[in-house]
N, C-alpha and C. Protein backbone atom coordinates (compact mmCIF):
# COMPACT_ATOMS: atom_id res chain seq x y z
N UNK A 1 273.44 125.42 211.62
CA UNK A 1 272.19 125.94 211.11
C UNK A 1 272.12 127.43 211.41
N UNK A 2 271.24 128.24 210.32
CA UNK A 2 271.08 129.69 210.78
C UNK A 2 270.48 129.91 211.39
N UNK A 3 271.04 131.28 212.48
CA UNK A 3 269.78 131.86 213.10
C UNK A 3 269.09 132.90 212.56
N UNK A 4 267.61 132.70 212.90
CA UNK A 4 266.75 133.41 211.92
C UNK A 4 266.22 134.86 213.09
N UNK A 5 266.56 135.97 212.90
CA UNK A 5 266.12 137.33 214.13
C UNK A 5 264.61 137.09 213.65
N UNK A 6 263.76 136.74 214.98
CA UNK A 6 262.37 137.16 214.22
C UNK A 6 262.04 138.69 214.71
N UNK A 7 260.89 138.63 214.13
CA UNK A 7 260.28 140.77 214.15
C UNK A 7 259.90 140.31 215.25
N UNK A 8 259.35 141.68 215.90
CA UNK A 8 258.73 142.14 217.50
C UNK A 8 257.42 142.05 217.18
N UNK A 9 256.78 141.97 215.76
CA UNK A 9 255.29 141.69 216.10
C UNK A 9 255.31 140.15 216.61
N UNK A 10 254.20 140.31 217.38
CA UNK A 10 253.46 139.25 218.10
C UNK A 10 252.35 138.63 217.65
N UNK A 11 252.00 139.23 216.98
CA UNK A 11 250.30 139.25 216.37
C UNK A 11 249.57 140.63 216.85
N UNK A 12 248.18 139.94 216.79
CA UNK A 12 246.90 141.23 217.04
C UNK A 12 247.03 141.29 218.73
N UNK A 13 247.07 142.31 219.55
CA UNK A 13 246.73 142.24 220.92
C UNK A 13 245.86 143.60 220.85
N UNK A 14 244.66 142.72 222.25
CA UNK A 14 244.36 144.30 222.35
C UNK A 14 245.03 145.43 223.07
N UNK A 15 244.83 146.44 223.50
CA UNK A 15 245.44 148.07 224.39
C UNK A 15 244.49 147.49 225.74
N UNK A 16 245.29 147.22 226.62
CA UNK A 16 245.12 146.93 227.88
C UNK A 16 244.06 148.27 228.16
N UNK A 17 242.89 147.93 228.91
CA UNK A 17 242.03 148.54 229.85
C UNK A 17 243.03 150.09 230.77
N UNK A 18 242.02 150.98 230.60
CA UNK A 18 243.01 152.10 231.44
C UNK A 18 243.01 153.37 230.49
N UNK A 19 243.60 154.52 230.95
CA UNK A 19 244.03 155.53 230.20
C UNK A 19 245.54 154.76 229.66
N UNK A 20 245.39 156.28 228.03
CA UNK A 20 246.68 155.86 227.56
C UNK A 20 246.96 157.24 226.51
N UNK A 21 248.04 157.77 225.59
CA UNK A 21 248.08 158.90 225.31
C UNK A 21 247.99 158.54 223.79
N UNK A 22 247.38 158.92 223.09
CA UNK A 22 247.45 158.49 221.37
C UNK A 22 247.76 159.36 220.44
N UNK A 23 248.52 159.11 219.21
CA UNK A 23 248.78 160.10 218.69
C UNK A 23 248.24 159.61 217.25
N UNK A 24 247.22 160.82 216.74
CA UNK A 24 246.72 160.53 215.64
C UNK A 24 247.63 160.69 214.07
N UNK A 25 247.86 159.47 213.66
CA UNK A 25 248.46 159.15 212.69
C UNK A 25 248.38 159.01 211.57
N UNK A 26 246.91 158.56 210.85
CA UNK A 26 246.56 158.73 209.89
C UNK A 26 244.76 159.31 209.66
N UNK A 27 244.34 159.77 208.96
CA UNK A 27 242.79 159.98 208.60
C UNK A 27 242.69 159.09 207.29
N UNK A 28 240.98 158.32 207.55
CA UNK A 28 241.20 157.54 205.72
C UNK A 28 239.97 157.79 205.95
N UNK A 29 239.70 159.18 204.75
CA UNK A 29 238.93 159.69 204.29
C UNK A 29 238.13 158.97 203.05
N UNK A 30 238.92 157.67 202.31
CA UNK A 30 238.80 156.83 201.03
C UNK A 30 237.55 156.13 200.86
N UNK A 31 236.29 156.54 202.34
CA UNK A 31 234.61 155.98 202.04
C UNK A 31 233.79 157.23 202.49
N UNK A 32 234.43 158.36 202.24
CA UNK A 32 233.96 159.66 202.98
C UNK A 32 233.05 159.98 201.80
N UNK A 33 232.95 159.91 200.61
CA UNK A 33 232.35 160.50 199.42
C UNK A 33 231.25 159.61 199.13
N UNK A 34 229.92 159.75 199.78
CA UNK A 34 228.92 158.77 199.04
C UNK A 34 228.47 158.00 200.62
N UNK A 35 229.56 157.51 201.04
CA UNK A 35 229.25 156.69 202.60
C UNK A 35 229.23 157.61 203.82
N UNK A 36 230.04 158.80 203.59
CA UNK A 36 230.33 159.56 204.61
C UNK A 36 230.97 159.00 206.55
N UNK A 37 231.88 157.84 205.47
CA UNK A 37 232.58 157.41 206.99
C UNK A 37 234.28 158.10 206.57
N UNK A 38 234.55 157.78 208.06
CA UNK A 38 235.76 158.40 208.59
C UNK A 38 236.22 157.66 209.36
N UNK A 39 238.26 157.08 208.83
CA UNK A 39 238.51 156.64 210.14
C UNK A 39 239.77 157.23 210.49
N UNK A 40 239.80 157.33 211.61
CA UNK A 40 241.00 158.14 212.43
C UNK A 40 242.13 157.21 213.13
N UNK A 41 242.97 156.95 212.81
CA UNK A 41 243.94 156.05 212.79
C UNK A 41 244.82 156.12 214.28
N UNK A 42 245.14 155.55 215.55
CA UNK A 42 245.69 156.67 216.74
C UNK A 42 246.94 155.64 217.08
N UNK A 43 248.06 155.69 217.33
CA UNK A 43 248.92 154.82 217.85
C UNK A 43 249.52 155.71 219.52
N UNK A 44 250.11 154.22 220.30
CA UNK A 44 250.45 154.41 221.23
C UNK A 44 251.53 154.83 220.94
N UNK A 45 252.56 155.34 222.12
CA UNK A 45 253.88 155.37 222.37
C UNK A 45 254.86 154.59 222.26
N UNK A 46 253.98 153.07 222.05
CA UNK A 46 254.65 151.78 222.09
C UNK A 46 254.17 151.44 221.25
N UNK A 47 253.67 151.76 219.69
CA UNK A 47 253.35 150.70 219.08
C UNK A 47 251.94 150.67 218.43
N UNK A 48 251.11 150.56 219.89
CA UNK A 48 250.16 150.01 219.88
C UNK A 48 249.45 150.72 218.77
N UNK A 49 248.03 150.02 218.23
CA UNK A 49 247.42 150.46 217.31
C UNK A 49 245.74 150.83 217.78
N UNK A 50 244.80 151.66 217.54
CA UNK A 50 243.81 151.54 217.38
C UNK A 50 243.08 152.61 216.29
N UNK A 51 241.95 152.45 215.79
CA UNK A 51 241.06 152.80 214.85
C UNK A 51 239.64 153.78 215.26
N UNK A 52 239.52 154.94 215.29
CA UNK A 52 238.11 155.10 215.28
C UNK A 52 237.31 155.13 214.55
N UNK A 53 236.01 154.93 214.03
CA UNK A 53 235.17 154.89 212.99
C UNK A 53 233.83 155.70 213.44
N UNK A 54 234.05 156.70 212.20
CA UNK A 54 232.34 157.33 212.26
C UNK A 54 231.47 157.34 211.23
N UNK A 55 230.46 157.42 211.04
CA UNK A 55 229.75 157.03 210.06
C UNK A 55 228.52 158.20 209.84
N UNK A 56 229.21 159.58 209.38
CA UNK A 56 228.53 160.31 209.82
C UNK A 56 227.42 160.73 208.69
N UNK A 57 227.03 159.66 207.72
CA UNK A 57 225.64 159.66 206.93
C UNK A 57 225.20 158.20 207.32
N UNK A 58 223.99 158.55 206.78
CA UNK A 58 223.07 156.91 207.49
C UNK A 58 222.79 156.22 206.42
N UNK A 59 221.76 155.07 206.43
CA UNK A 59 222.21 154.66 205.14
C UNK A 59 220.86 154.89 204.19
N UNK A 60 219.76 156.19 204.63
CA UNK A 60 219.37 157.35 203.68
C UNK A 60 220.17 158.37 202.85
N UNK A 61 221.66 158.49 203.13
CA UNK A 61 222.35 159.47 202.74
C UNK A 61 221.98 160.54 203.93
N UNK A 62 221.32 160.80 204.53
CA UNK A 62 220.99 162.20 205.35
C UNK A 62 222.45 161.89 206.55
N UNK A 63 222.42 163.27 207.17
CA UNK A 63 223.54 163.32 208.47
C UNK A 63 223.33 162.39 209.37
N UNK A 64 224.09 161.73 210.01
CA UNK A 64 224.21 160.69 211.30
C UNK A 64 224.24 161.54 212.47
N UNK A 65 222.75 162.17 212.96
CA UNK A 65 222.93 163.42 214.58
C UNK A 65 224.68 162.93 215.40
N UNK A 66 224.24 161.76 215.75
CA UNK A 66 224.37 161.18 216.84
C UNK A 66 226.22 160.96 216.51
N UNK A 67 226.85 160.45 215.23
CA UNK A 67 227.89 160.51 214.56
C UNK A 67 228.30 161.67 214.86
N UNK A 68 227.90 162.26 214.02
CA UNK A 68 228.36 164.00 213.64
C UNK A 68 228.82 164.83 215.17
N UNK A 69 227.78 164.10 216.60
CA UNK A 69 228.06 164.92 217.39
C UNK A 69 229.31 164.01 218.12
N UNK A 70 229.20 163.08 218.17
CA UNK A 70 230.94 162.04 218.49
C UNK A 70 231.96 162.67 217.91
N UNK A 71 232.40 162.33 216.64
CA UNK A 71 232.98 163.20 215.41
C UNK A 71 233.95 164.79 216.02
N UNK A 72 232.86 165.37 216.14
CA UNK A 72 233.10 166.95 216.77
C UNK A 72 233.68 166.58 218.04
N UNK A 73 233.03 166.57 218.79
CA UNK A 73 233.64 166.39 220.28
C UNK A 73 235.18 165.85 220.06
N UNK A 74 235.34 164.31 219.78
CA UNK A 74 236.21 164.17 219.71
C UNK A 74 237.64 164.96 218.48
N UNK A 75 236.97 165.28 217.23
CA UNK A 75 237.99 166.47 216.91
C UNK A 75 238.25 168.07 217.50
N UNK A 76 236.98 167.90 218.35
CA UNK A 76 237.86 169.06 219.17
C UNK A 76 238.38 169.10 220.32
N UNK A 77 238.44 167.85 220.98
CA UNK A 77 239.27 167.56 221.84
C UNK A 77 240.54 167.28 221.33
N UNK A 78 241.01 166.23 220.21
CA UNK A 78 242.49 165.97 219.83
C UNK A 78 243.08 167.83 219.50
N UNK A 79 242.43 168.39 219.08
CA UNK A 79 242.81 170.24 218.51
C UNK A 79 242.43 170.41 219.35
N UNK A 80 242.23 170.64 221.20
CA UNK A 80 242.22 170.96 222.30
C UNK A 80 241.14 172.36 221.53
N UNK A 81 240.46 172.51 220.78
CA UNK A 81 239.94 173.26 220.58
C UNK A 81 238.42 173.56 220.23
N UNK A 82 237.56 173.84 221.59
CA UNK A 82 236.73 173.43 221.67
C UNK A 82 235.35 174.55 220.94
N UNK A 83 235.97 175.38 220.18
CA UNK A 83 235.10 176.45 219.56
C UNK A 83 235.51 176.26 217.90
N UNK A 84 236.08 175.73 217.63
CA UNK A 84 236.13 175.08 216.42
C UNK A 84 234.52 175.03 215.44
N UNK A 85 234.64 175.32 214.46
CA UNK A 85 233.36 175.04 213.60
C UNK A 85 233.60 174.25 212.49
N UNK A 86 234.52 174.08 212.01
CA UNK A 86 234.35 173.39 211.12
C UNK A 86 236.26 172.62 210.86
N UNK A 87 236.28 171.28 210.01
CA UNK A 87 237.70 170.77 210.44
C UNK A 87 238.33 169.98 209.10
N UNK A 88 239.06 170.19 208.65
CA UNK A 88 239.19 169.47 207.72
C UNK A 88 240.43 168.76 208.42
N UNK A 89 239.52 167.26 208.31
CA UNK A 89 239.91 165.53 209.22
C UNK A 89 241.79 165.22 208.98
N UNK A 90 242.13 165.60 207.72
CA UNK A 90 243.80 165.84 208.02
C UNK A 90 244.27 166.53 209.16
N UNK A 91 243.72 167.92 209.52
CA UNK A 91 244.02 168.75 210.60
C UNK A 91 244.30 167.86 211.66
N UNK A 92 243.69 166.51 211.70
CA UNK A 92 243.96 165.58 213.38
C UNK A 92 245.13 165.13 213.19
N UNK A 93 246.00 164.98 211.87
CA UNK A 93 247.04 164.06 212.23
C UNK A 93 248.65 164.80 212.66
N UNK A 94 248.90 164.05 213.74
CA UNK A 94 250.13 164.71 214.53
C UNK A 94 249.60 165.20 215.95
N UNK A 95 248.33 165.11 216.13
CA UNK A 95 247.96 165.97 217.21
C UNK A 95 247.59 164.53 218.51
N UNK A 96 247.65 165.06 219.62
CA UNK A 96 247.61 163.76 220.59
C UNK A 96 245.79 163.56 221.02
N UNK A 97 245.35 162.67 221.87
CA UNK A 97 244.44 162.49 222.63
C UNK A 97 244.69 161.67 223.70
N UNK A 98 244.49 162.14 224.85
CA UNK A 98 244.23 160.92 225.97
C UNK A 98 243.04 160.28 226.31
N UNK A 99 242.85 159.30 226.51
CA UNK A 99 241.39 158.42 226.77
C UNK A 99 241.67 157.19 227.24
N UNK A 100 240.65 156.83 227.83
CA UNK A 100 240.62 155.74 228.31
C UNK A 100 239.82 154.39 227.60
N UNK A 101 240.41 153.18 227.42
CA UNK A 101 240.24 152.64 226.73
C UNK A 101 239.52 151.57 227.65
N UNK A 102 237.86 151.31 227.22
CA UNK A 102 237.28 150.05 228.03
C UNK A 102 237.15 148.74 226.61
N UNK A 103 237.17 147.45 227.46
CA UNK A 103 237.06 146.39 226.68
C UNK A 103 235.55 145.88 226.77
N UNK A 104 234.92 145.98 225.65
CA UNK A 104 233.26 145.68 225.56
C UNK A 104 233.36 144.54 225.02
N UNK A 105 232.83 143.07 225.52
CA UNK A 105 232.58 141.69 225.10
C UNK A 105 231.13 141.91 224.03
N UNK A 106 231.72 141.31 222.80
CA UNK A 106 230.60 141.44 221.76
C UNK A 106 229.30 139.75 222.13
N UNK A 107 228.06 140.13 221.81
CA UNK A 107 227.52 138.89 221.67
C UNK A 107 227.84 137.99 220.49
N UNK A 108 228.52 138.28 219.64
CA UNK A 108 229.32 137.74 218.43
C UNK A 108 230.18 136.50 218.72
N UNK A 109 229.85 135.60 218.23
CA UNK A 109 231.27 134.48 218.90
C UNK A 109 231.86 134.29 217.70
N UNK A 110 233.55 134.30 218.13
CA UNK A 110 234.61 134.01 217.20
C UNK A 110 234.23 132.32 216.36
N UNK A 111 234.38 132.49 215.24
CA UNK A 111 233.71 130.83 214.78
C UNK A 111 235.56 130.29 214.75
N UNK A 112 236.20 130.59 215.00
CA UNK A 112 237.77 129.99 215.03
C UNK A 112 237.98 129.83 216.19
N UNK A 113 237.96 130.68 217.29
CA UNK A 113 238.14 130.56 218.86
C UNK A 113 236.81 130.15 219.40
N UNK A 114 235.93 130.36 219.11
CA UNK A 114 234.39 129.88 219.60
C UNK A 114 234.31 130.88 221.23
N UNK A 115 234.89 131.81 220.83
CA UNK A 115 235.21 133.02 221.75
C UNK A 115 234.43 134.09 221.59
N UNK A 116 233.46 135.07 222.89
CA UNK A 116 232.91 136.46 221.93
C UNK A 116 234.13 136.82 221.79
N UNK A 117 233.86 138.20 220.50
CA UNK A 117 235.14 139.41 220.15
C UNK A 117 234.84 140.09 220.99
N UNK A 118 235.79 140.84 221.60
CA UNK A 118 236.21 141.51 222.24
C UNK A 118 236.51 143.01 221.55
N UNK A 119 236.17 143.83 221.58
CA UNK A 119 236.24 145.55 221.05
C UNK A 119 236.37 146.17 222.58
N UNK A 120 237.73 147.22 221.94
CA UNK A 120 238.02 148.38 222.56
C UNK A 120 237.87 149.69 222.28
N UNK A 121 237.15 150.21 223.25
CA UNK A 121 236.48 151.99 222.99
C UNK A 121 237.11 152.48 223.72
N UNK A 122 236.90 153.34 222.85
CA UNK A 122 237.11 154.59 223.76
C UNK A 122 236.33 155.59 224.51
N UNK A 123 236.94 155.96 225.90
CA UNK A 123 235.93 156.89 226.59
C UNK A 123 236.51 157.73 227.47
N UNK A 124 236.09 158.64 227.96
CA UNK A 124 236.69 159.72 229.30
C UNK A 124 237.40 160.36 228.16
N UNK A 125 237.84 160.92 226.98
CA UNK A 125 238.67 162.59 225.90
C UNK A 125 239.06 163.25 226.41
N UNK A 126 240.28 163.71 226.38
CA UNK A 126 240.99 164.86 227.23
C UNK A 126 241.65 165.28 226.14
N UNK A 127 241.96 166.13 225.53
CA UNK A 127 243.40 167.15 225.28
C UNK A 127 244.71 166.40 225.97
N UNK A 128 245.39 166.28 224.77
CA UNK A 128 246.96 165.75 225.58
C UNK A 128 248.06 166.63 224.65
N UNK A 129 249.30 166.84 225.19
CA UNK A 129 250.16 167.38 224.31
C UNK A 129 251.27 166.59 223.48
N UNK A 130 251.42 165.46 224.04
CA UNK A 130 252.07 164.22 223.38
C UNK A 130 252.37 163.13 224.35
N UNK A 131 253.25 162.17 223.94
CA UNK A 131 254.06 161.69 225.24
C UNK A 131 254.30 161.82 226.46
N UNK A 132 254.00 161.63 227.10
CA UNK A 132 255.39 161.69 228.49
C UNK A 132 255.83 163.20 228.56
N UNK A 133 254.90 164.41 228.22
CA UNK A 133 255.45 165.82 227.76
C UNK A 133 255.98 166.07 226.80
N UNK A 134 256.09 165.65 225.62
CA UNK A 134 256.60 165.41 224.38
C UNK A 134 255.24 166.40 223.72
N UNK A 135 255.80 167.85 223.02
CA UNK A 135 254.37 168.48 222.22
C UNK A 135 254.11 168.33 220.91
N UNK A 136 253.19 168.41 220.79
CA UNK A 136 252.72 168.23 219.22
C UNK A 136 252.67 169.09 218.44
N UNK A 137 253.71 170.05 219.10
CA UNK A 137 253.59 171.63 218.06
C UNK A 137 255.28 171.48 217.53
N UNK A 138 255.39 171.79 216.81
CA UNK A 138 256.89 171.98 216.39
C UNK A 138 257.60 173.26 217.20
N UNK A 139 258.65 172.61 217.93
CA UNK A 139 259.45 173.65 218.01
C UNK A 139 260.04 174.77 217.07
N UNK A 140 259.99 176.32 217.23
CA UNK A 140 260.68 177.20 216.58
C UNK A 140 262.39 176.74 216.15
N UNK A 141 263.11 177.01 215.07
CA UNK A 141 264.65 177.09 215.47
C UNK A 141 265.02 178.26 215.49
């Protein structure tokens, strides 16, 4: 009989509790026109995956304060650049963040596991330069 190599995914896990270094990978700007959300796409060193979401109109159409000021902070922390005025959301990808990731138990129960969900945030933003010292600027040749 054959042997079959299976893949290294496992399924969904969450990013273990703790700091960790992320590197922003994609922006999906594709509900930004009309909804005014944003999501910022960040992977680990290993793999791992997570998502941020902002929602920086409400659902008057007017600005989301409270969004808009998350949003900033955290794009000017991944661009270690904290005098920044204005960003166009591609500018994040390639660039790192460190944070620490807490696990918040939802009052929501899983109707398959009869489990709450479980969501991971983010908190504590730092400026990181990549990896393990690995930078996010291109070397000159």
């Amino acid at each position: 009989m054959a042997r079959i190599t299976l893949s290294k995914n496992t399924g969904f896990t969450l990013i273990p509790e703790g700091f960790h270094v992320f590197k922003v990978v994609d922006v999906d700007m594709s509900k930004y026109d009309g909804f005014g959300k944003i999501e910022v796409k960040l992977e680990t060193a290993n793999g791992q995956k997570h998502s941020e979401r902002f929602s920086l109109l409400n659902n008057k159409g007017e600005v989301n304060e409270g969004a808009l000021n998350a949003f900033s902070y955290f794009a000017r922390t991944v661009l270690n650049d904290y005098k920044a005025e204005d960003i166009d959301p591609a500018e994040l990808i390639g660039h790192f963040i460190r944070a620490e990731i807490k696990h918040v138990v939802s009052d929501r129960i899983n109707e398959k596991t009869g489990k709450p969900y479980v969501n991971a945030n983010l908190g504590d933003k730092e400026p990181a330069l990549g990896f393990d010292g690995e930078s996010d600027e291109l070397e000159e040749l």
